[in-house]
C-alpha atoms as a PDB file:
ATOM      1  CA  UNK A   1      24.763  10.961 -22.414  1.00  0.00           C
ATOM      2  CA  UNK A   2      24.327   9.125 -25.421  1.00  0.00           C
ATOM      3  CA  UNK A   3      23.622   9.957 -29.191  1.00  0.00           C
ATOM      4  CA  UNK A   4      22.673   8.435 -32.276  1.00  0.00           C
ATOM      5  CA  UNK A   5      21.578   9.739 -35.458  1.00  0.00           C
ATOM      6  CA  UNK A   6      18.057   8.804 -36.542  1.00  0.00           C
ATOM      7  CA  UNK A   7      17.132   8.208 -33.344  1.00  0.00           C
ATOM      8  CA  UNK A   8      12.815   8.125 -33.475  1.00  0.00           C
ATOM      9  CA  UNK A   9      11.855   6.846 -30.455  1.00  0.00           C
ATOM     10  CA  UNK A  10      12.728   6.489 -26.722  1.00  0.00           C
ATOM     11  CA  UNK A  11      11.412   4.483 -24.267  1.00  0.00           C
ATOM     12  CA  UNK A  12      10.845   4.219 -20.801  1.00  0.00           C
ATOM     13  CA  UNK A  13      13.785   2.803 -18.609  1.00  0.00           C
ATOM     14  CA  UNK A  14      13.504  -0.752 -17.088  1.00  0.00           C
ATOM     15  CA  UNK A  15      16.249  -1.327 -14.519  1.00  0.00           C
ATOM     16  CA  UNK A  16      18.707   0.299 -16.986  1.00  0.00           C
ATOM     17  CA  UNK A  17      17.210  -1.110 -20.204  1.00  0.00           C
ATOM     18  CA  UNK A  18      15.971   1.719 -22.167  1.00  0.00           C
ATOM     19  CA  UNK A  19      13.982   0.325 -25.336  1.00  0.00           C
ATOM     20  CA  UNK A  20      15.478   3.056 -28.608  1.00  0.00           C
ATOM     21  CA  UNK A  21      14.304   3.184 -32.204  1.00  0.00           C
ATOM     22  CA  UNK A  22      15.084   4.237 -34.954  1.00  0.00           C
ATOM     23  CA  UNK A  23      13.684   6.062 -38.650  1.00  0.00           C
ATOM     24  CA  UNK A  24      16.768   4.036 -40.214  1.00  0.00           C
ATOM     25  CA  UNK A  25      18.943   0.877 -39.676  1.00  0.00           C
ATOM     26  CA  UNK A  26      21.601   0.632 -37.356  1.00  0.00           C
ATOM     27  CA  UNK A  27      23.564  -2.226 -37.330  1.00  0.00           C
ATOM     28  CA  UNK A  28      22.434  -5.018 -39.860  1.00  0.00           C
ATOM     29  CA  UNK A  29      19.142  -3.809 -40.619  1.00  0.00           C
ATOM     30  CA  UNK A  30      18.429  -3.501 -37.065  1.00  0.00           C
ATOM     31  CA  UNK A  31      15.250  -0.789 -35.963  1.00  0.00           C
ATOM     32  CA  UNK A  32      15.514  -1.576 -32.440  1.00  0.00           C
ATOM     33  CA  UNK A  33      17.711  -2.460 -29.508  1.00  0.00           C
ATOM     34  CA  UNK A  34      18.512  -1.859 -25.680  1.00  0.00           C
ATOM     35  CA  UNK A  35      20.265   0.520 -24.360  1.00  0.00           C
ATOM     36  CA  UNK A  36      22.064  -0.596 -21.451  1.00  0.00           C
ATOM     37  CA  UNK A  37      24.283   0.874 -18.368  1.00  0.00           C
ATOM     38  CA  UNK A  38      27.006   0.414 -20.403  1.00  0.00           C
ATOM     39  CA  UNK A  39      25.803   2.399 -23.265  1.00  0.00           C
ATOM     40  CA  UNK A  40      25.824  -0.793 -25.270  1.00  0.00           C
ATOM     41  CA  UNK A  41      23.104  -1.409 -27.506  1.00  0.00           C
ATOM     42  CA  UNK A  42      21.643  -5.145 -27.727  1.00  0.00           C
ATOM     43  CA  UNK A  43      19.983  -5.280 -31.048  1.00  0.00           C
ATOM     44  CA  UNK A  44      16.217  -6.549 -30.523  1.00  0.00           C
ATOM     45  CA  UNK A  45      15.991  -8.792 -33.942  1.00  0.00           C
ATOM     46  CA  UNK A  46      12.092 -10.037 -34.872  1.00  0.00           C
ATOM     47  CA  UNK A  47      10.806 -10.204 -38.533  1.00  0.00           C
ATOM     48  CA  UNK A  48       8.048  -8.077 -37.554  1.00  0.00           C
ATOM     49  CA  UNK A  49      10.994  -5.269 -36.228  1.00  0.00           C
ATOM     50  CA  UNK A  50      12.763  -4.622 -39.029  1.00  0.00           C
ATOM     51  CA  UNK A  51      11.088  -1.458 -40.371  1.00  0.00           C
ATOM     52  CA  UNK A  52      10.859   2.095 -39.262  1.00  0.00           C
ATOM     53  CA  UNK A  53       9.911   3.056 -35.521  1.00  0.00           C
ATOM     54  CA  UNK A  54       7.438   5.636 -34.907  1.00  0.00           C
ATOM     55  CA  UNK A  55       6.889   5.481 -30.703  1.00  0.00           C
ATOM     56  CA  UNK A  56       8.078   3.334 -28.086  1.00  0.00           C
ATOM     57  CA  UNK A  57       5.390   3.898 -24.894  1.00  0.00           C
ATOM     58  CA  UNK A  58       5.038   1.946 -21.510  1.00  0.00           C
ATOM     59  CA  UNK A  59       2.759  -1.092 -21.629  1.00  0.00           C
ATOM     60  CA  UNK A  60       1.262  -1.409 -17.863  1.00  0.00           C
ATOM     61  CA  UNK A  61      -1.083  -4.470 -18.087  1.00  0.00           C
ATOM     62  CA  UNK A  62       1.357  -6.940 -17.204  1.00  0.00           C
ATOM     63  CA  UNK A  63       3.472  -7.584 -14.172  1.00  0.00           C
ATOM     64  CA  UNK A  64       7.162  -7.587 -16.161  1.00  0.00           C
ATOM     65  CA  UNK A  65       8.959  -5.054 -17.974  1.00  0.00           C
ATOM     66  CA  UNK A  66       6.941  -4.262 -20.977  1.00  0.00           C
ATOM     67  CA  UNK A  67       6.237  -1.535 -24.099  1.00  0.00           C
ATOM     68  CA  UNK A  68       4.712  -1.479 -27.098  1.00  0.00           C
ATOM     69  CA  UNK A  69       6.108  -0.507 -30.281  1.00  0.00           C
ATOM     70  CA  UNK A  70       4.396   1.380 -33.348  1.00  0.00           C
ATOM     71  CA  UNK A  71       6.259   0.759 -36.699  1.00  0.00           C
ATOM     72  CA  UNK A  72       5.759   1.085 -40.414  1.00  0.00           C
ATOM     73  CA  UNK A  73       4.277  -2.495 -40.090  1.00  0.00           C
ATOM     74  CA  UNK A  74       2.076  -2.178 -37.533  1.00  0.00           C
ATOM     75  CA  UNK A  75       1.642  -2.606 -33.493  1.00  0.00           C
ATOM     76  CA  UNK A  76       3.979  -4.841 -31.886  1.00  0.00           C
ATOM     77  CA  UNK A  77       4.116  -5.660 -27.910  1.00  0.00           C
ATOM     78  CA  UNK A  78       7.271  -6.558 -25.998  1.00  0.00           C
ATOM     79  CA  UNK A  79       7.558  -8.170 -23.101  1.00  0.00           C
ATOM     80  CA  UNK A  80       9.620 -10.325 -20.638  1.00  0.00           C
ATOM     81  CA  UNK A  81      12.981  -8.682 -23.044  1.00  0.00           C
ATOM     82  CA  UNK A  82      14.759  -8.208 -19.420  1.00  0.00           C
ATOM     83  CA  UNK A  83      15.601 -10.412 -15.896  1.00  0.00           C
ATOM     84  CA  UNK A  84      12.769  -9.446 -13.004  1.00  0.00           C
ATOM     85  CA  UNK A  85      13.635  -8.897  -9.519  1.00  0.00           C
ATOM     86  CA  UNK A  86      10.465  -9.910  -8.137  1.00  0.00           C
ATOM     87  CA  UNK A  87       7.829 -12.944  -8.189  1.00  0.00           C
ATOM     88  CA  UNK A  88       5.783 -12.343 -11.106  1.00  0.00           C
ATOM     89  CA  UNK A  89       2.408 -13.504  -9.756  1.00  0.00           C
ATOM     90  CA  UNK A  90       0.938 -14.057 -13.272  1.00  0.00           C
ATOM     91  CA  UNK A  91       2.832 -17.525 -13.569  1.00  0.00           C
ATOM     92  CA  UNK A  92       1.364 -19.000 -10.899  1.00  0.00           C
ATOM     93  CA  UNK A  93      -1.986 -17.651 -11.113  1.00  0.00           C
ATOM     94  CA  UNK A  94      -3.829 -20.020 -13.267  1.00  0.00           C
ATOM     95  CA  UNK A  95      -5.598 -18.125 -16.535  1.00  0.00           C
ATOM     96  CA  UNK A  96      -8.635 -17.633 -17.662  1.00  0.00           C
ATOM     97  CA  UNK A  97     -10.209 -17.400 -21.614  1.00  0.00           C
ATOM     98  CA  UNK A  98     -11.210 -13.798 -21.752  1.00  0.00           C
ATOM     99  CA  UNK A  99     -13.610 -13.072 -25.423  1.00  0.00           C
ATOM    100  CA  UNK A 100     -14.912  -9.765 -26.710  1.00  0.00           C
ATOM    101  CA  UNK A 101     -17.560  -9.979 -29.301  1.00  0.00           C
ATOM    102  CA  UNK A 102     -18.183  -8.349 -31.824  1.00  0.00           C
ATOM    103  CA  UNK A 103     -14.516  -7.323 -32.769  1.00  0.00           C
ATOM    104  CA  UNK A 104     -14.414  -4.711 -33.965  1.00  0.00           C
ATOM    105  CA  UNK A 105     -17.400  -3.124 -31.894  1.00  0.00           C
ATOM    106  CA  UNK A 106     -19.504  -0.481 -32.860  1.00  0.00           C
ATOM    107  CA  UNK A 107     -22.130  -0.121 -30.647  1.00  0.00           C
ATOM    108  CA  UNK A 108     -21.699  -2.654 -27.409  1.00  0.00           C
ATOM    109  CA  UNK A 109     -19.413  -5.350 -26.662  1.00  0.00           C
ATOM    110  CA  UNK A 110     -19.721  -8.481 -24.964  1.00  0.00           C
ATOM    111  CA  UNK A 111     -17.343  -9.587 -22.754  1.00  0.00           C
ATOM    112  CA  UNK A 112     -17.205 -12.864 -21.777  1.00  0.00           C
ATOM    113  CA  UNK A 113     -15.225 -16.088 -20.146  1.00  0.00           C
ATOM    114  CA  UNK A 114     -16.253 -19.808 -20.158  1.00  0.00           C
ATOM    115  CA  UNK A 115     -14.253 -20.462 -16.554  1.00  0.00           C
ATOM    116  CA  UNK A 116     -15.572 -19.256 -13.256  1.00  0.00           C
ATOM    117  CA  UNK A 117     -14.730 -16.096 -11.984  1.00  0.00           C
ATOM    118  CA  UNK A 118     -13.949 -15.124  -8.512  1.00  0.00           C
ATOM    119  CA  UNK A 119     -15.561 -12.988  -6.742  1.00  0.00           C
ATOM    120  CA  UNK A 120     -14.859  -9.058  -6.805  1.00  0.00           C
ATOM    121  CA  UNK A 121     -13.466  -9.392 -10.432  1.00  0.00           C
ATOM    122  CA  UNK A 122     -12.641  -6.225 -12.257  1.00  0.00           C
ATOM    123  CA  UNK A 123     -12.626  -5.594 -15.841  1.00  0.00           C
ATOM    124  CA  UNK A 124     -10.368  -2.611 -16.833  1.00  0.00           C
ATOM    125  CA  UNK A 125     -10.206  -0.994 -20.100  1.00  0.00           C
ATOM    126  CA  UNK A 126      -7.329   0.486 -21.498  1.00  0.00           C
ATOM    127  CA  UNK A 127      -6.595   2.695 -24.485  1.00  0.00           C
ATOM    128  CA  UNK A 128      -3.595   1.904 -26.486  1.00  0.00           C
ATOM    129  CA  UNK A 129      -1.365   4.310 -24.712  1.00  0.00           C
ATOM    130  CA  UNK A 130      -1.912   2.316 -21.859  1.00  0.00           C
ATOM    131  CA  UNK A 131      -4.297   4.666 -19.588  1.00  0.00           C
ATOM    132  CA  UNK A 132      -7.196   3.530 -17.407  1.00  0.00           C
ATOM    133  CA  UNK A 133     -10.677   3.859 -19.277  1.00  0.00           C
ATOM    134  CA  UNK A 134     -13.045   2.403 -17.050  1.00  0.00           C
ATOM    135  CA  UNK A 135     -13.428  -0.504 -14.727  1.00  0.00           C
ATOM    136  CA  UNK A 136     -16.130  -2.094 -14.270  1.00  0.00           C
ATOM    137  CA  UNK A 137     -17.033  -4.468 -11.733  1.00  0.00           C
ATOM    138  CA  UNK A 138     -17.641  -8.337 -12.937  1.00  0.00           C
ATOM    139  CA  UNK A 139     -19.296 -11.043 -10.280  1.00  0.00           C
ATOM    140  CA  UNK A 140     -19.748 -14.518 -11.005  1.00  0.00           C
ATOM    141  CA  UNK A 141     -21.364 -14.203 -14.371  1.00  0.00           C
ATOM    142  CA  UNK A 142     -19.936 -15.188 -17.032  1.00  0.00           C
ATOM    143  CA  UNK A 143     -20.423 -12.746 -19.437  1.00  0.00           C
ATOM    144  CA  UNK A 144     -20.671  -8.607 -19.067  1.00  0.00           C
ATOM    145  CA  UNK A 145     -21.539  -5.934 -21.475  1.00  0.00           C
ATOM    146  CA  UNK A 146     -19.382  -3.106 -22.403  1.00  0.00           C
ATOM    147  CA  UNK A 147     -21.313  -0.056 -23.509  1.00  0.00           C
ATOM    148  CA  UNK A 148     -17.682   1.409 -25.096  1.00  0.00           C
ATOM    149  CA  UNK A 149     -18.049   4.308 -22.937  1.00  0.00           C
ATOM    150  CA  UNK A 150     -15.424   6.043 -20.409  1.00  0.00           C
ATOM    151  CA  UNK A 151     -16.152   6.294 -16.622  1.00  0.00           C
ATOM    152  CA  UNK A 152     -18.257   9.646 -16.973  1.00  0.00           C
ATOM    153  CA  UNK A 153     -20.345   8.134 -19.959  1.00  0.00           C
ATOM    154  CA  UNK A 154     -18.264   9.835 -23.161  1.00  0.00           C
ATOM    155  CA  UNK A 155     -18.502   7.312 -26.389  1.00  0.00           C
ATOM    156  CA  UNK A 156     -14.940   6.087 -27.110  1.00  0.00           C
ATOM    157  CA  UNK A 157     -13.145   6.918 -30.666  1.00  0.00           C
ATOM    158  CA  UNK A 158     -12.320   4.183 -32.988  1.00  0.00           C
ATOM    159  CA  UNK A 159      -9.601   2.241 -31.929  1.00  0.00           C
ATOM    160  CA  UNK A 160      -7.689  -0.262 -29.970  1.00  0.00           C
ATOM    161  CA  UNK A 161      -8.339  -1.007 -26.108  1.00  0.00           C
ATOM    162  CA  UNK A 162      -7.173  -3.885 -24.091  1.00  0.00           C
ATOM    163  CA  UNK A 163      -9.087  -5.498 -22.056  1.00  0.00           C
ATOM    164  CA  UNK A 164      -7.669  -6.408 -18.443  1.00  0.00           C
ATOM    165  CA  UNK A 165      -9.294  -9.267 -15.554  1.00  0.00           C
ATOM    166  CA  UNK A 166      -8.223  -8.808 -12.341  1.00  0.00           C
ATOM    167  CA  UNK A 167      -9.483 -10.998  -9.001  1.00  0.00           C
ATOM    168  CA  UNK A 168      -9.415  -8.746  -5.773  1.00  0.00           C
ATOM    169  CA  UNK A 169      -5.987  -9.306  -4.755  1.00  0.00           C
ATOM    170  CA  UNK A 170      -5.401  -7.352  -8.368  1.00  0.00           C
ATOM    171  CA  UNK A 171      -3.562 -10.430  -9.961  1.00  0.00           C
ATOM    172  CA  UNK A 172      -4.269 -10.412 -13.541  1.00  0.00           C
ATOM    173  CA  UNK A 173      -6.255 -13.298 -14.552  1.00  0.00           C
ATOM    174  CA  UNK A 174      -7.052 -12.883 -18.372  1.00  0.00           C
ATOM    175  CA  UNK A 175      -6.489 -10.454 -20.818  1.00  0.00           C
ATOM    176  CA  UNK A 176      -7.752  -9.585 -24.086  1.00  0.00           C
ATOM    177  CA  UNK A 177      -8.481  -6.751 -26.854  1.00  0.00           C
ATOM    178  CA  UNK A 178     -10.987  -5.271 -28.757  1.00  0.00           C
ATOM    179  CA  UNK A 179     -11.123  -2.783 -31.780  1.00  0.00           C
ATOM    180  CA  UNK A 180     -13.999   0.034 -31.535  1.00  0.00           C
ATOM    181  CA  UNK A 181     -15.161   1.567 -34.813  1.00  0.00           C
END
Protein backbone atom coordinates (compact mmCIF):
# COMPACT_ATOMS: atom_id res chain seq x y z
CA UNK A 1 0.00 0.00 0.00
CA UNK A 2 1.32 3.25 -0.57
CA UNK A 3 0.14 6.94 0.00
CA UNK A 4 0.94 10.32 -0.85
CA UNK A 5 -0.82 13.45 -0.52
CA UNK A 6 -1.70 15.24 -3.76
CA UNK A 7 -1.51 12.35 -5.52
CA UNK A 8 -3.48 13.24 -9.25
CA UNK A 9 -2.72 10.62 -11.31
CA UNK A 10 -1.88 6.87 -11.52
CA UNK A 11 -0.66 4.96 -14.09
CA UNK A 12 -0.59 1.71 -15.44
CA UNK A 13 2.12 -0.77 -14.02
CA UNK A 14 5.16 -1.75 -16.21
CA UNK A 15 7.04 -4.66 -14.64
CA UNK A 16 6.70 -2.89 -11.25
CA UNK A 17 7.13 0.69 -12.50
CA UNK A 18 4.00 2.47 -11.86
CA UNK A 19 4.19 6.08 -13.54
CA UNK A 20 2.39 8.67 -10.30
CA UNK A 21 1.61 12.37 -10.49
CA UNK A 22 0.97 14.79 -8.75
CA UNK A 23 -1.41 18.41 -8.34
CA UNK A 24 1.78 19.65 -6.26
CA UNK A 25 5.61 19.15 -5.94
CA UNK A 26 7.15 16.46 -4.25
CA UNK A 27 10.60 16.45 -3.86
CA UNK A 28 12.44 19.47 -5.57
CA UNK A 29 9.80 20.63 -7.70
CA UNK A 30 9.30 17.25 -8.94
CA UNK A 31 5.44 16.38 -10.68
CA UNK A 32 6.37 13.00 -11.57
CA UNK A 33 8.28 9.86 -10.70
CA UNK A 34 8.24 5.91 -10.55
CA UNK A 35 7.01 4.01 -8.23
CA UNK A 36 8.93 1.00 -7.81
CA UNK A 37 8.78 -2.58 -5.88
CA UNK A 38 10.41 -1.01 -3.30
CA UNK A 39 8.01 1.74 -2.82
CA UNK A 40 10.77 4.10 -3.83
CA UNK A 41 9.96 6.84 -5.99
CA UNK A 42 12.55 7.78 -8.90
CA UNK A 43 11.79 11.33 -9.69
CA UNK A 44 11.14 11.63 -13.64
CA UNK A 45 12.91 15.30 -14.12
CA UNK A 46 12.13 17.04 -17.86
CA UNK A 47 11.56 20.86 -18.27
CA UNK A 48 8.41 20.12 -19.89
CA UNK A 49 7.37 17.95 -16.35
CA UNK A 50 7.55 20.30 -13.93
CA UNK A 51 3.93 21.50 -13.64
CA UNK A 52 0.73 20.00 -12.46
CA UNK A 53 -0.45 16.39 -13.64
CA UNK A 54 -3.87 15.89 -14.73
CA UNK A 55 -3.87 11.90 -16.17
CA UNK A 56 -1.33 9.42 -16.68
CA UNK A 57 -3.00 6.70 -19.43
CA UNK A 58 -1.35 3.70 -21.35
CA UNK A 59 0.25 4.60 -24.67
CA UNK A 60 -0.06 1.22 -26.92
CA UNK A 61 1.52 2.24 -30.29
CA UNK A 62 4.87 1.27 -29.50
CA UNK A 63 6.53 -1.98 -28.61
CA UNK A 64 8.22 -0.68 -25.00
CA UNK A 65 6.78 0.46 -21.90
CA UNK A 66 5.04 3.64 -22.65
CA UNK A 67 2.21 6.46 -21.35
CA UNK A 68 1.35 9.65 -22.00
CA UNK A 69 1.05 12.39 -19.67
CA UNK A 70 -1.51 15.44 -19.63
CA UNK A 71 -0.19 18.47 -17.59
CA UNK A 72 -0.82 22.14 -17.08
CA UNK A 73 1.64 22.54 -20.06
CA UNK A 74 0.40 20.39 -22.36
CA UNK A 75 0.69 16.57 -23.80
CA UNK A 76 3.81 14.88 -23.14
CA UNK A 77 4.72 11.08 -24.24
CA UNK A 78 7.06 8.78 -22.34
CA UNK A 79 8.71 6.10 -23.44
CA UNK A 80 11.65 3.61 -23.17
CA UNK A 81 11.72 5.17 -19.00
CA UNK A 82 12.25 1.26 -18.02
CA UNK A 83 14.70 -2.05 -19.05
CA UNK A 84 12.60 -4.50 -21.68
CA UNK A 85 12.63 -8.13 -21.42
CA UNK A 86 12.07 -8.80 -24.92
CA UNK A 87 13.49 -7.90 -28.57
CA UNK A 88 11.91 -4.77 -29.44
CA UNK A 89 11.38 -5.35 -33.17
CA UNK A 90 11.06 -1.59 -33.94
CA UNK A 91 15.00 -1.19 -33.82
CA UNK A 92 15.69 -3.36 -36.34
CA UNK A 93 12.92 -2.74 -38.57
CA UNK A 94 14.07 -0.01 -40.78
CA UNK A 95 11.46 3.25 -40.75
CA UNK A 96 9.56 4.82 -42.91
CA UNK A 97 8.49 8.92 -43.32
CA UNK A 98 4.84 8.77 -42.51
CA UNK A 99 2.95 12.68 -43.47
CA UNK A 100 -0.61 13.74 -42.81
CA UNK A 101 -1.75 16.76 -44.65
CA UNK A 102 -3.56 19.13 -43.90
CA UNK A 103 -2.76 19.28 -40.06
CA UNK A 104 -5.05 20.10 -38.53
CA UNK A 105 -7.80 18.39 -40.83
CA UNK A 106 -11.15 19.37 -41.24
CA UNK A 107 -12.64 17.62 -43.81
CA UNK A 108 -10.10 14.70 -45.29
CA UNK A 109 -6.63 13.92 -44.70
CA UNK A 110 -3.96 12.71 -46.76
CA UNK A 111 -1.80 10.28 -45.68
CA UNK A 112 1.18 9.72 -47.26
CA UNK A 113 5.01 8.19 -47.37
CA UNK A 114 7.80 8.86 -49.95
CA UNK A 115 9.43 5.07 -49.29
CA UNK A 116 7.85 1.93 -50.58
CA UNK A 117 5.50 0.14 -48.69
CA UNK A 118 5.12 -3.51 -48.31
CA UNK A 119 2.53 -5.23 -49.11
CA UNK A 120 -0.60 -5.79 -46.69
CA UNK A 121 0.24 -2.45 -44.87
CA UNK A 122 -2.22 -1.22 -42.32
CA UNK A 123 -2.88 2.20 -41.26
CA UNK A 124 -4.47 2.40 -37.73
CA UNK A 125 -5.91 5.35 -36.16
CA UNK A 126 -5.90 6.03 -32.70
CA UNK A 127 -7.59 8.54 -30.42
CA UNK A 128 -5.54 10.07 -27.76
CA UNK A 129 -6.55 7.64 -25.12
CA UNK A 130 -4.97 5.21 -27.11
CA UNK A 131 -8.09 3.10 -28.58
CA UNK A 132 -8.40 1.62 -32.07
CA UNK A 133 -10.39 4.01 -34.53
CA UNK A 134 -10.16 2.44 -37.71
CA UNK A 135 -7.70 0.61 -39.87
CA UNK A 136 -7.57 0.83 -43.02
CA UNK A 137 -5.82 -1.19 -45.43
CA UNK A 138 -2.74 0.59 -47.46
CA UNK A 139 -1.06 -1.37 -50.69
CA UNK A 140 1.77 -0.15 -52.51
CA UNK A 141 0.63 3.38 -53.05
CA UNK A 142 2.09 5.86 -51.69
CA UNK A 143 -0.37 7.98 -50.49
CA UNK A 144 -4.12 7.14 -48.89
CA UNK A 145 -6.96 9.30 -47.91
CA UNK A 146 -8.46 9.47 -44.56
CA UNK A 147 -12.09 10.50 -44.60
CA UNK A 148 -11.72 11.23 -40.46
CA UNK A 149 -14.38 8.82 -39.91
CA UNK A 150 -14.59 5.67 -37.39
CA UNK A 151 -15.04 2.07 -38.72
CA UNK A 152 -18.99 2.35 -38.93
CA UNK A 153 -18.74 5.82 -40.79
CA UNK A 154 -19.35 8.37 -37.53
CA UNK A 155 -17.34 11.88 -38.20
CA UNK A 156 -14.60 12.12 -35.53
CA UNK A 157 -14.60 15.18 -32.84
CA UNK A 158 -11.87 17.65 -32.87
CA UNK A 159 -8.84 16.39 -31.64
CA UNK A 160 -5.67 14.46 -31.54
CA UNK A 161 -5.20 10.90 -33.27
CA UNK A 162 -2.06 9.09 -34.00
CA UNK A 163 -1.48 7.64 -36.83
CA UNK A 164 0.10 3.98 -36.79
CA UNK A 165 1.94 1.81 -40.11
CA UNK A 166 2.14 -1.57 -39.66
CA UNK A 167 3.58 -4.34 -42.47
CA UNK A 168 1.72 -7.79 -42.07
CA UNK A 169 3.87 -9.31 -39.58
CA UNK A 170 2.31 -6.13 -37.41
CA UNK A 171 5.84 -4.50 -36.89
CA UNK A 172 5.39 -0.89 -36.72
CA UNK A 173 6.96 0.81 -39.54
CA UNK A 174 6.10 4.63 -39.22
CA UNK A 175 4.15 6.61 -37.11
CA UNK A 176 2.69 9.91 -37.10
CA UNK A 177 -0.23 12.38 -35.85
CA UNK A 178 -2.78 14.49 -36.94
CA UNK A 179 -5.13 17.15 -35.27
CA UNK A 180 -8.96 17.05 -36.53
CA UNK A 181 -10.96 20.26 -36.13
Amino acid sequence: MFYSSNLAAIGPNFDDLIPLGWSQPVQDDCYLALLNGNDEIIPLEHQYLGSPVVDIELFPLINTPSFYVINSDGLYYLTNFGASSTADEMLTTPKLSLCAYPNPASERCAIKTQNTLPNHSTLSVYNIRGQLIREIPWGTVHELSWDLRDAIGRRMPSGIYYLRLTDRKGATRATSRVVVM
